[in-house]
PDB file of N, CA and C in Angstrom:
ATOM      1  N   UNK A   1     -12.734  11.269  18.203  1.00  0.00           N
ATOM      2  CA  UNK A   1     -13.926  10.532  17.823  1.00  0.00           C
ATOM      3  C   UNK A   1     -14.224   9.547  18.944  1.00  0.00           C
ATOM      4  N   UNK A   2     -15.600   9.883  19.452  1.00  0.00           N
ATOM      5  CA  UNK A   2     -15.245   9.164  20.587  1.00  0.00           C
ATOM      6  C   UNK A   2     -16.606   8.402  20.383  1.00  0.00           C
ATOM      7  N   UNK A   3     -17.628   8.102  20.169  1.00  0.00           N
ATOM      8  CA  UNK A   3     -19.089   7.228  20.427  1.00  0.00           C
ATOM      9  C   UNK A   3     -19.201   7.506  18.386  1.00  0.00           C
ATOM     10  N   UNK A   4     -18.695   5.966  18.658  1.00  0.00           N
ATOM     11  CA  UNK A   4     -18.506   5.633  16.817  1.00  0.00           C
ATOM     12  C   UNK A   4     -20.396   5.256  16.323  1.00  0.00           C
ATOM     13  N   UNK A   5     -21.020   5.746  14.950  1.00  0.00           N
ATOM     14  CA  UNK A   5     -22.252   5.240  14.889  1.00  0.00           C
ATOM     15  C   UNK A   5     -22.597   3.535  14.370  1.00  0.00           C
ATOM     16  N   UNK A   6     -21.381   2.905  14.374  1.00  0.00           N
ATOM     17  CA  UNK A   6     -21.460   2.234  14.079  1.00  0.00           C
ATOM     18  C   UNK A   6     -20.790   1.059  14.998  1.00  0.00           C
ATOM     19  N   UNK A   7     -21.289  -0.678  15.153  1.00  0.00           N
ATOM     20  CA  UNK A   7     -20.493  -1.152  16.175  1.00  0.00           C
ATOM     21  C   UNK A   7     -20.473  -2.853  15.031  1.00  0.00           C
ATOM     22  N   UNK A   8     -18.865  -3.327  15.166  1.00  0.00           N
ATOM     23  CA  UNK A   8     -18.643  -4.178  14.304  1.00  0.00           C
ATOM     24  C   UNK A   8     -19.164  -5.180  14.674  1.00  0.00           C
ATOM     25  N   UNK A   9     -18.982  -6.416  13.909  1.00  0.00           N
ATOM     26  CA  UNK A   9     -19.544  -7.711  14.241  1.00  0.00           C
ATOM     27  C   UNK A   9     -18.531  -8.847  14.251  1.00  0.00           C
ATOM     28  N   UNK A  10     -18.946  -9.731  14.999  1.00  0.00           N
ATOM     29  CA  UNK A  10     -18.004 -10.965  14.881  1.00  0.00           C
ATOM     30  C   UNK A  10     -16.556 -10.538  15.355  1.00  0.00           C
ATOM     31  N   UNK A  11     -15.347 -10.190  14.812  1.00  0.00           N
ATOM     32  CA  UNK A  11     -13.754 -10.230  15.045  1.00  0.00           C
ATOM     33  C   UNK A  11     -13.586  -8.894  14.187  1.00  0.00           C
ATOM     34  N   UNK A  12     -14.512  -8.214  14.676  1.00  0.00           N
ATOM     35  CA  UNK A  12     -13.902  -6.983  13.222  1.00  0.00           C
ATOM     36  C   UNK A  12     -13.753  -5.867  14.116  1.00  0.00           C
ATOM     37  N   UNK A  13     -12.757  -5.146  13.676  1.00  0.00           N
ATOM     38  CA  UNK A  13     -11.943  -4.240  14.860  1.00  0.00           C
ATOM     39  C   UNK A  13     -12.052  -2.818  14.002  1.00  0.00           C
ATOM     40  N   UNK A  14     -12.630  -1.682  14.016  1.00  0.00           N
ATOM     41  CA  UNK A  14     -12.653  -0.322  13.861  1.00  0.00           C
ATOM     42  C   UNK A  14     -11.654   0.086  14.362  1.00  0.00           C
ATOM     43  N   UNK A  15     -10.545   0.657  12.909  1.00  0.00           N
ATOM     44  CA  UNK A  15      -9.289   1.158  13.404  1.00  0.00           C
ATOM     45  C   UNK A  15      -9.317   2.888  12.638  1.00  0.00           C
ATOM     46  N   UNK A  16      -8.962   3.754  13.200  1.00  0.00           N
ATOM     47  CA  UNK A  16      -8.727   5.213  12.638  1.00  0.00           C
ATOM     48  C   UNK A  16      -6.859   4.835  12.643  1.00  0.00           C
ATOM     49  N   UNK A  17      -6.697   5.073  10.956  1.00  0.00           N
ATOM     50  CA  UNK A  17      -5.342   5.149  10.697  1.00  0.00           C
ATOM     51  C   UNK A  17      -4.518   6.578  11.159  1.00  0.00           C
ATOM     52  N   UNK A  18      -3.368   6.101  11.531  1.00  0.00           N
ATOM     53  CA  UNK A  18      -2.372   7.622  11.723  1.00  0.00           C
ATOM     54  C   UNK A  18      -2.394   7.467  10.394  1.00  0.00           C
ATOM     55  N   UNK A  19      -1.998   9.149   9.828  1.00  0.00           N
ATOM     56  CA  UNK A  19      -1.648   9.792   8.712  1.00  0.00           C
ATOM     57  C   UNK A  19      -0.078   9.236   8.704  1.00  0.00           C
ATOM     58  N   UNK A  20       0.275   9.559   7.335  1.00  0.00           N
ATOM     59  CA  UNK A  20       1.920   9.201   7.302  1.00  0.00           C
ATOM     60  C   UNK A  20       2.279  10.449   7.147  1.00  0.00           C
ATOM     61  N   UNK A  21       3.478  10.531   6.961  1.00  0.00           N
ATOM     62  CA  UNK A  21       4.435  11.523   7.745  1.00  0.00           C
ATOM     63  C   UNK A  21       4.650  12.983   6.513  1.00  0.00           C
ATOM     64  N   UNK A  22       4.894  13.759   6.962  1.00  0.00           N
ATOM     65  CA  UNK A  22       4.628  14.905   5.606  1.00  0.00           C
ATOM     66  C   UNK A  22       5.781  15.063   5.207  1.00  0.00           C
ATOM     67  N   UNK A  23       6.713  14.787   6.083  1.00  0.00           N
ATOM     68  CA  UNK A  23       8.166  15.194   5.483  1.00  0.00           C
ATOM     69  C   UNK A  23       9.190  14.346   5.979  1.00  0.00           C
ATOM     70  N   UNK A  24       9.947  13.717   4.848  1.00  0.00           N
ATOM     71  CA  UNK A  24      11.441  12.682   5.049  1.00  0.00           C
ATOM     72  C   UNK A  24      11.762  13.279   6.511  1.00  0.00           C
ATOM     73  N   UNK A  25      12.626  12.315   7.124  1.00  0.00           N
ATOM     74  CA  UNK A  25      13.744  12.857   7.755  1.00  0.00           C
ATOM     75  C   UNK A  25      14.717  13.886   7.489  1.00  0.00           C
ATOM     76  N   UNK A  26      15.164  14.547   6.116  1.00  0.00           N
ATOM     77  CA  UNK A  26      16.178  15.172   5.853  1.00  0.00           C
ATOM     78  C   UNK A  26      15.425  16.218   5.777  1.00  0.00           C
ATOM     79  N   UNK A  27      13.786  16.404   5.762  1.00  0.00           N
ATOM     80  CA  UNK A  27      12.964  17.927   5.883  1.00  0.00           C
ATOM     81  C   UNK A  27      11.893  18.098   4.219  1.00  0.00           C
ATOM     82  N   UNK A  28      12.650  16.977   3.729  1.00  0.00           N
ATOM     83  CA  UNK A  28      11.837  17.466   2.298  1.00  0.00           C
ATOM     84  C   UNK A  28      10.083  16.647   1.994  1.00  0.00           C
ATOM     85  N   UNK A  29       9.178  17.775   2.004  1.00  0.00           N
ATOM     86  CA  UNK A  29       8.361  17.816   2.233  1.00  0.00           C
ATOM     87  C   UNK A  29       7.890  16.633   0.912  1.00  0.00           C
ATOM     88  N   UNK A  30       6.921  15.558   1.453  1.00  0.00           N
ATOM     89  CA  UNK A  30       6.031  14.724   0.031  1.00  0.00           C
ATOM     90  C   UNK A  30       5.008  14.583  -0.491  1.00  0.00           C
ATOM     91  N   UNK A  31       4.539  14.774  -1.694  1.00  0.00           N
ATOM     92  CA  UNK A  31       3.113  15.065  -2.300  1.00  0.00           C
ATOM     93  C   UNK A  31       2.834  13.846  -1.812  1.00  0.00           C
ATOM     94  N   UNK A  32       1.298  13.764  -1.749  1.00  0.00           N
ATOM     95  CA  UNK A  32       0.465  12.946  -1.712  1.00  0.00           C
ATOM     96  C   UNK A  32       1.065  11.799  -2.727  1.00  0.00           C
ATOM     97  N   UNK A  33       1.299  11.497  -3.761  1.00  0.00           N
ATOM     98  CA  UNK A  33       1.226  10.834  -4.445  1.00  0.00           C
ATOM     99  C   UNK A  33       2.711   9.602  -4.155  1.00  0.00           C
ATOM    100  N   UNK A  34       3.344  10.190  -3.477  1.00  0.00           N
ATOM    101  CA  UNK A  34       4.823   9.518  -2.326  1.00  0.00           C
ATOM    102  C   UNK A  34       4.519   9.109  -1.565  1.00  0.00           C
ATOM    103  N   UNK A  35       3.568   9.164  -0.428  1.00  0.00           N
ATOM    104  CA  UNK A  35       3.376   8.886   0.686  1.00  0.00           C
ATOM    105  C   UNK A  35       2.691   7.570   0.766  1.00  0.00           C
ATOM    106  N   UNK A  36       3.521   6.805   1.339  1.00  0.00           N
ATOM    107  CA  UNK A  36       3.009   5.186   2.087  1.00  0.00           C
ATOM    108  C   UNK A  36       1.844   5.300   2.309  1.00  0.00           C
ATOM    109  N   UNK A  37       0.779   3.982   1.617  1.00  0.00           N
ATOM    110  CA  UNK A  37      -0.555   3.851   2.632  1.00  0.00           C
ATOM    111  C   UNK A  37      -0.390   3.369   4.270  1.00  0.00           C
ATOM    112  N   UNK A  38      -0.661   4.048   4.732  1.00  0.00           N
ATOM    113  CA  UNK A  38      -0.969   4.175   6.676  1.00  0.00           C
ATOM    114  C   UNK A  38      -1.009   2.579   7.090  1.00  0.00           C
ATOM    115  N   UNK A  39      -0.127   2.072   7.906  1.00  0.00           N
ATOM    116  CA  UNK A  39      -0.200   1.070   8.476  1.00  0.00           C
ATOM    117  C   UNK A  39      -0.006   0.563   9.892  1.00  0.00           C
ATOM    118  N   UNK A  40      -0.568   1.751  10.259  1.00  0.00           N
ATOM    119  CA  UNK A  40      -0.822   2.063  11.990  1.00  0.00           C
ATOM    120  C   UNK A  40      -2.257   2.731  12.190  1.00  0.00           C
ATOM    121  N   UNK A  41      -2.385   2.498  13.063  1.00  0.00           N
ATOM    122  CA  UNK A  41      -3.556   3.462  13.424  1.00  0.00           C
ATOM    123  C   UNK A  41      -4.313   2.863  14.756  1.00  0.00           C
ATOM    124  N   UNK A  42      -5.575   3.443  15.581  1.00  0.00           N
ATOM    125  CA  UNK A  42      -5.995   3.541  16.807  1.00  0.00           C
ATOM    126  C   UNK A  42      -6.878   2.416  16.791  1.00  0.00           C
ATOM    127  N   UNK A  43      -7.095   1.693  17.401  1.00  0.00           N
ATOM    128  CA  UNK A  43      -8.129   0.571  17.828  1.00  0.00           C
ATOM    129  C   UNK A  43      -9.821   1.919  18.235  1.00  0.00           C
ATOM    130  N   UNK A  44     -11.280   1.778  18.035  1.00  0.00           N
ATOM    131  CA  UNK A  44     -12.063   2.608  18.011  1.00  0.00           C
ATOM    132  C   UNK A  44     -13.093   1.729  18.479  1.00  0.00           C
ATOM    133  N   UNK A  45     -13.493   0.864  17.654  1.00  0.00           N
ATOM    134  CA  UNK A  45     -14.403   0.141  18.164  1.00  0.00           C
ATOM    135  C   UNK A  45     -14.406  -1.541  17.814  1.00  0.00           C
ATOM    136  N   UNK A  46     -14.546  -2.623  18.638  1.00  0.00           N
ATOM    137  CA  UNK A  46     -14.232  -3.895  18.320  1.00  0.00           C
ATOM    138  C   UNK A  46     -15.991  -4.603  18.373  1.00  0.00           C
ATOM    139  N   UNK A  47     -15.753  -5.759  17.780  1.00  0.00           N
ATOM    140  CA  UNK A  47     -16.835  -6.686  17.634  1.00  0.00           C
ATOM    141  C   UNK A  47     -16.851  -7.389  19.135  1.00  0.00           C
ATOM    142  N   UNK A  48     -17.852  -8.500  18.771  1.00  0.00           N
ATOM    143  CA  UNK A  48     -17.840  -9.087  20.074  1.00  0.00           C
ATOM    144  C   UNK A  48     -17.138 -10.622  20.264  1.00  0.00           C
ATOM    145  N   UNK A  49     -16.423 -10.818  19.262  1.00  0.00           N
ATOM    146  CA  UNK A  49     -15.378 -11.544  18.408  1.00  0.00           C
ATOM    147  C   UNK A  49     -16.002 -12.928  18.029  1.00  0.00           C
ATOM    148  N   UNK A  50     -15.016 -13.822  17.649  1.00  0.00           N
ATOM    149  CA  UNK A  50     -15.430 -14.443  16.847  1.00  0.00           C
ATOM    150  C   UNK A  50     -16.196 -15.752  17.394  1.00  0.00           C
ATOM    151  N   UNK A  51     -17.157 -16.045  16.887  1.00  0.00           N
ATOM    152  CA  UNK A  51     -18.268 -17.296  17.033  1.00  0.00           C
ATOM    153  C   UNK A  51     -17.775 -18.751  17.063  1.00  0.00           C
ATOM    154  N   UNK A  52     -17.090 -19.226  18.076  1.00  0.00           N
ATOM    155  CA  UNK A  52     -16.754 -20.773  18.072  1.00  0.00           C
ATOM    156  C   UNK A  52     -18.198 -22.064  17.766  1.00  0.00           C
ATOM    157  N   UNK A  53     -17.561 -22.917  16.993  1.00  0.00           N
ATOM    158  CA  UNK A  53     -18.206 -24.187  17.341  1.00  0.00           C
ATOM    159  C   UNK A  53     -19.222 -24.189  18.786  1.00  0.00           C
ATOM    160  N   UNK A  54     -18.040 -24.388  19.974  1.00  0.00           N
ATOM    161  CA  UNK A  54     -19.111 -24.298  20.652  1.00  0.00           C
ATOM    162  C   UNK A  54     -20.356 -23.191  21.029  1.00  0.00           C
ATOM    163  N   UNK A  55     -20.455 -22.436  20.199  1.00  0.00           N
ATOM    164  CA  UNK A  55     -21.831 -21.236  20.967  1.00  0.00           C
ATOM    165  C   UNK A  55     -21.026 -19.894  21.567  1.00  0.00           C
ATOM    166  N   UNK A  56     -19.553 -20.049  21.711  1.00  0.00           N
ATOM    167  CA  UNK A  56     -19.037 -19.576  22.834  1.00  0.00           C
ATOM    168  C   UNK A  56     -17.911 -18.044  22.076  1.00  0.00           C
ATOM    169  N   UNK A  57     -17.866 -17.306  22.542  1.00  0.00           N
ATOM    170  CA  UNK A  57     -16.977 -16.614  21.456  1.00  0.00           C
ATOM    171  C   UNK A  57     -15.692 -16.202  21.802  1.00  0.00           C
ATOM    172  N   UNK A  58     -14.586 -16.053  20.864  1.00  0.00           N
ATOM    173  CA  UNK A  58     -13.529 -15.796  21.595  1.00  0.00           C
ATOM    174  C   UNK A  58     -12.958 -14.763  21.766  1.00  0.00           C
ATOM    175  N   UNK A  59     -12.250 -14.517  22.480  1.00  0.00           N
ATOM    176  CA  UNK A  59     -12.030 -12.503  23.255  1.00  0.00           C
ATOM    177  C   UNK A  59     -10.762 -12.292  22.440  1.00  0.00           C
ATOM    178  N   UNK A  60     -11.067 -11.080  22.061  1.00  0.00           N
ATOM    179  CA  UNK A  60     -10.367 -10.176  21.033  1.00  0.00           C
ATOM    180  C   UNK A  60      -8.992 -10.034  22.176  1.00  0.00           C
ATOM    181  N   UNK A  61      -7.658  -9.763  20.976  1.00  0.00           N
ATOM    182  CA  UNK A  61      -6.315  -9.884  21.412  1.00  0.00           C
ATOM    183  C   UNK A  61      -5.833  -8.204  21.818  1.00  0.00           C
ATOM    184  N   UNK A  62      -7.054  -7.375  21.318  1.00  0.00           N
ATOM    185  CA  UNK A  62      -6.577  -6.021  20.968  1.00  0.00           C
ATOM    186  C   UNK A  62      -7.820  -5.218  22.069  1.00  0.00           C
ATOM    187  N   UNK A  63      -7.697  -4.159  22.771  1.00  0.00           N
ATOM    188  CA  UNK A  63      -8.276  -3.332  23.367  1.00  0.00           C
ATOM    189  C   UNK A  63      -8.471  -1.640  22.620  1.00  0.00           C
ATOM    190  N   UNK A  64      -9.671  -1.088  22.570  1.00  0.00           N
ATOM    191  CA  UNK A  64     -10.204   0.057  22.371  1.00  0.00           C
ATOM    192  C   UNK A  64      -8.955   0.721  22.672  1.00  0.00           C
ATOM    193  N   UNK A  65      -8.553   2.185  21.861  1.00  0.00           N
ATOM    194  CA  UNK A  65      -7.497   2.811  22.479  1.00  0.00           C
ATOM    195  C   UNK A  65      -6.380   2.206  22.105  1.00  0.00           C
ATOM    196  N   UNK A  66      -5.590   0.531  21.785  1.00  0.00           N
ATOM    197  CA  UNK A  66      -4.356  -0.023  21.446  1.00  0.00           C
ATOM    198  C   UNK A  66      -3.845   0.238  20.230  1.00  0.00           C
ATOM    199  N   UNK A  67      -2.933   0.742  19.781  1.00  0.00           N
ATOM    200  CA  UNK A  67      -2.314   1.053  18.936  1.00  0.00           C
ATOM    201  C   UNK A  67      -1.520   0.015  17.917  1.00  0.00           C
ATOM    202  N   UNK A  68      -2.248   0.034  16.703  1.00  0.00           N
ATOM    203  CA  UNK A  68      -2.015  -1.411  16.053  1.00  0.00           C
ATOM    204  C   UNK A  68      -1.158  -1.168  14.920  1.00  0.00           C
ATOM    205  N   UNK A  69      -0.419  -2.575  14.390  1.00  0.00           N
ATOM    206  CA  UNK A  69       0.181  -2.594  12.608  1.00  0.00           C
ATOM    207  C   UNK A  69      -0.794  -3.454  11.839  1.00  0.00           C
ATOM    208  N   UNK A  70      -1.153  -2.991  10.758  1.00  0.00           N
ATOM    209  CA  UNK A  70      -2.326  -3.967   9.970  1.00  0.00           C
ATOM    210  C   UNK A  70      -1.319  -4.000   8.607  1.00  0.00           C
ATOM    211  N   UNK A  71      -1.939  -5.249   7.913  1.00  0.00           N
ATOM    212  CA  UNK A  71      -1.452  -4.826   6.739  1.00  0.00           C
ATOM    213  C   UNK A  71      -1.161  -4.210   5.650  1.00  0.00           C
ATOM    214  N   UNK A  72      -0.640  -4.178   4.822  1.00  0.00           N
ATOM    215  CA  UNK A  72      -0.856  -2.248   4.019  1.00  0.00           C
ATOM    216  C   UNK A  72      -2.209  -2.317   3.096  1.00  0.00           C
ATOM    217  N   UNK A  73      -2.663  -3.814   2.644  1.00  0.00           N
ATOM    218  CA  UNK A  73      -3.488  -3.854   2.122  1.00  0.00           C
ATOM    219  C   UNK A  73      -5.160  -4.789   2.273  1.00  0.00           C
ATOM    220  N   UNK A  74      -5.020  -4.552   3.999  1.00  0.00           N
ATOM    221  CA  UNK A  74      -6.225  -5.082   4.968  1.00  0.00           C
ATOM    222  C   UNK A  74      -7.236  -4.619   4.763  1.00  0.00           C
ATOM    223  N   UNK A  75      -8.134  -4.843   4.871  1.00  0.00           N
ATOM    224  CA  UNK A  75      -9.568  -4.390   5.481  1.00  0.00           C
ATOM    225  C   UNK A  75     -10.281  -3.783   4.254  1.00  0.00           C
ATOM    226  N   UNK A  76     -11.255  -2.757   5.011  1.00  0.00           N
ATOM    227  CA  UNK A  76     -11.946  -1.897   4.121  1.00  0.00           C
ATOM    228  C   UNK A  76     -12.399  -0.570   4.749  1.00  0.00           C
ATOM    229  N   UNK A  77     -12.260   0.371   3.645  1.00  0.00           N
ATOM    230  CA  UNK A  77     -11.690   1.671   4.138  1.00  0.00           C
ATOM    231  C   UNK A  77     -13.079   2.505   3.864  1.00  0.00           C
ATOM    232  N   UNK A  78     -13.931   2.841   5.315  1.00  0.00           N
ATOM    233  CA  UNK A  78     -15.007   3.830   5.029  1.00  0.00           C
ATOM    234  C   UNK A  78     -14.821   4.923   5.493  1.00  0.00           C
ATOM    235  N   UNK A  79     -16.121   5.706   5.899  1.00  0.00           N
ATOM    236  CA  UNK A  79     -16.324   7.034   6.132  1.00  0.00           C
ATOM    237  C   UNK A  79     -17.027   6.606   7.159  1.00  0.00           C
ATOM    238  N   UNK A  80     -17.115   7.151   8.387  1.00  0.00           N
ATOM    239  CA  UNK A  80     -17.722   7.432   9.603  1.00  0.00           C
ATOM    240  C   UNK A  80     -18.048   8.541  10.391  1.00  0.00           C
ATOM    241  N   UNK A  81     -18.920   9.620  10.310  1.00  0.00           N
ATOM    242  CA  UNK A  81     -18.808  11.039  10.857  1.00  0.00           C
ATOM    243  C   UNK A  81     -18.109  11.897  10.711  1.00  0.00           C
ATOM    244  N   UNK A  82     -17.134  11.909   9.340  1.00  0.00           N
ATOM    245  CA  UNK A  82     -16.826  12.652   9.120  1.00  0.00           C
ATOM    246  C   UNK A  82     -14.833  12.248   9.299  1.00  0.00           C
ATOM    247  N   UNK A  83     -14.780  11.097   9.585  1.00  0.00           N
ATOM    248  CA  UNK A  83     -13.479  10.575   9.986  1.00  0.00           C
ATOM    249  C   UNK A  83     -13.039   9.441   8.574  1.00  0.00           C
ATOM    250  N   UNK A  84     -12.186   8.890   8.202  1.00  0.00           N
ATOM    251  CA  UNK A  84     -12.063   7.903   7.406  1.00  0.00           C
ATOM    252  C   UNK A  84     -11.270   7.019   8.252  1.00  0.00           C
ATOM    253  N   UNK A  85     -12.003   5.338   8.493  1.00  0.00           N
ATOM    254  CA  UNK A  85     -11.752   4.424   9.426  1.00  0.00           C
ATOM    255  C   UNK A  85     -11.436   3.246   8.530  1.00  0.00           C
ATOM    256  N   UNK A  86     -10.944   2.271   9.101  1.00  0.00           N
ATOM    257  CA  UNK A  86     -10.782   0.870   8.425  1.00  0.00           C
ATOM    258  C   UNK A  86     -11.354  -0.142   9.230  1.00  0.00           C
ATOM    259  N   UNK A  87     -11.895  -1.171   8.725  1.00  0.00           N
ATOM    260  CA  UNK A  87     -12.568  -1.954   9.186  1.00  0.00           C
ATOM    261  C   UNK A  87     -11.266  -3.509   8.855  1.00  0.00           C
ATOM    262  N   UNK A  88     -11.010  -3.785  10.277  1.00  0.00           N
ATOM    263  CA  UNK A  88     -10.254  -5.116  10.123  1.00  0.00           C
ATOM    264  C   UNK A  88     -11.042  -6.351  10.542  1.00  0.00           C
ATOM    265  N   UNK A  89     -10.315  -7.571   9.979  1.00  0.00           N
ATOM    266  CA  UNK A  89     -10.762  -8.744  10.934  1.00  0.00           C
ATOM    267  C   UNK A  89      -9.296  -8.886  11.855  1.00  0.00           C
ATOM    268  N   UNK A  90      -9.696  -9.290  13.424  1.00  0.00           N
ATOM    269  CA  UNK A  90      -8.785  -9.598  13.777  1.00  0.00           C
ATOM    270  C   UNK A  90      -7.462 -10.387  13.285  1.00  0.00           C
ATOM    271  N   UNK A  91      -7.469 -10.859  12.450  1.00  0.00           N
ATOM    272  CA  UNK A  91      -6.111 -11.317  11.524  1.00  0.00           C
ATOM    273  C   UNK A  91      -5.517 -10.489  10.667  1.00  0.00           C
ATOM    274  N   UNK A  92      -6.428  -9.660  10.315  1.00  0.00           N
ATOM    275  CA  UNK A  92      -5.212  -8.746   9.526  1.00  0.00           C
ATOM    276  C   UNK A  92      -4.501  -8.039  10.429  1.00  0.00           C
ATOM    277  N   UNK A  93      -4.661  -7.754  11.982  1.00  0.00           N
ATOM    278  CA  UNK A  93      -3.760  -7.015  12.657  1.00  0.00           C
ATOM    279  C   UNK A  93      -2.661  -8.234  12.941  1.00  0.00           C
ATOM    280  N   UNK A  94      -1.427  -7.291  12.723  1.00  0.00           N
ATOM    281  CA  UNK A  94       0.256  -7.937  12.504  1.00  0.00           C
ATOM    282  C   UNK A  94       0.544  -7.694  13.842  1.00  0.00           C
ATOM    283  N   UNK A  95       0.199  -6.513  14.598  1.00  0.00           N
ATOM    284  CA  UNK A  95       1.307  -6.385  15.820  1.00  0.00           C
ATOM    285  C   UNK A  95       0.329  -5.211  16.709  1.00  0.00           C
ATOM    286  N   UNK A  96       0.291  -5.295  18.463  1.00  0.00           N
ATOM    287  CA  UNK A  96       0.120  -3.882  19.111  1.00  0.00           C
ATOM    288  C   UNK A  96       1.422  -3.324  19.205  1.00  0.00           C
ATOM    289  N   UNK A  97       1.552  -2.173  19.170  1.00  0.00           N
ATOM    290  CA  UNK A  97       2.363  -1.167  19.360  1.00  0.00           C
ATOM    291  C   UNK A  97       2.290  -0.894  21.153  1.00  0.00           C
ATOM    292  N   UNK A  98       3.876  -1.196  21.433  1.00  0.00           N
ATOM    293  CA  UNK A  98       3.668  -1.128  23.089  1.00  0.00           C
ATOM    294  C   UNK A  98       5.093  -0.115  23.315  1.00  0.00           C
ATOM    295  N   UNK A  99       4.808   0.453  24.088  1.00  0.00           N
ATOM    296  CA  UNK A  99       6.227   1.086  25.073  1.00  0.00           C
ATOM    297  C   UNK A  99       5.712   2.491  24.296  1.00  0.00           C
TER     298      UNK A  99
END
């Protein structure tokens, strides 16, 4: 997904979640109804961040492409072309994923 139709506002960061994992470590496969809500996923599209006092705004901590941890129960979860994305404010992201 690459030219999102939509572009956030203020500190709000367009994230596409990774899926969680289909099968334990030991191989045994898990229904839907087991599986962790997603608390990773791709940075897609960012705002132009957030609006200071002074007029002036401040630059997002996270880059297009960075691989983030949000909280399990952040944001808000739409539809975009056919993709299902989450919409964060920069505070609900916990951590980039590096190395």
């Amino acid at each position: 997904m690459k030219n999102l139709k939509i572009r956030p506002l203020d500190d709000r960061i367009v994230v596409e979640p990774v899926e969680a994992e289909e099968r334990t470590a030991g191989g045994i496969v898990l229904p839907d109804s087991a599986k962790e809500k997603p608390q990773r996923g791709h940075v897609m599209a960012m705002g132009p961040g957030k609006l200071l006092d002074s007029g002036h705004r401040a630059p997002l901590s996270v880059s297009i492409g960075d691989e983030v941890i949000y909280g399990k129960y952040s944001g808000s979860d739409i539809e975009v072309d056919g993709h299902d994305v989450k919409i964060l404010r920069e505070s609900d992201i916990l951590a980039k994923v590096v190395g």
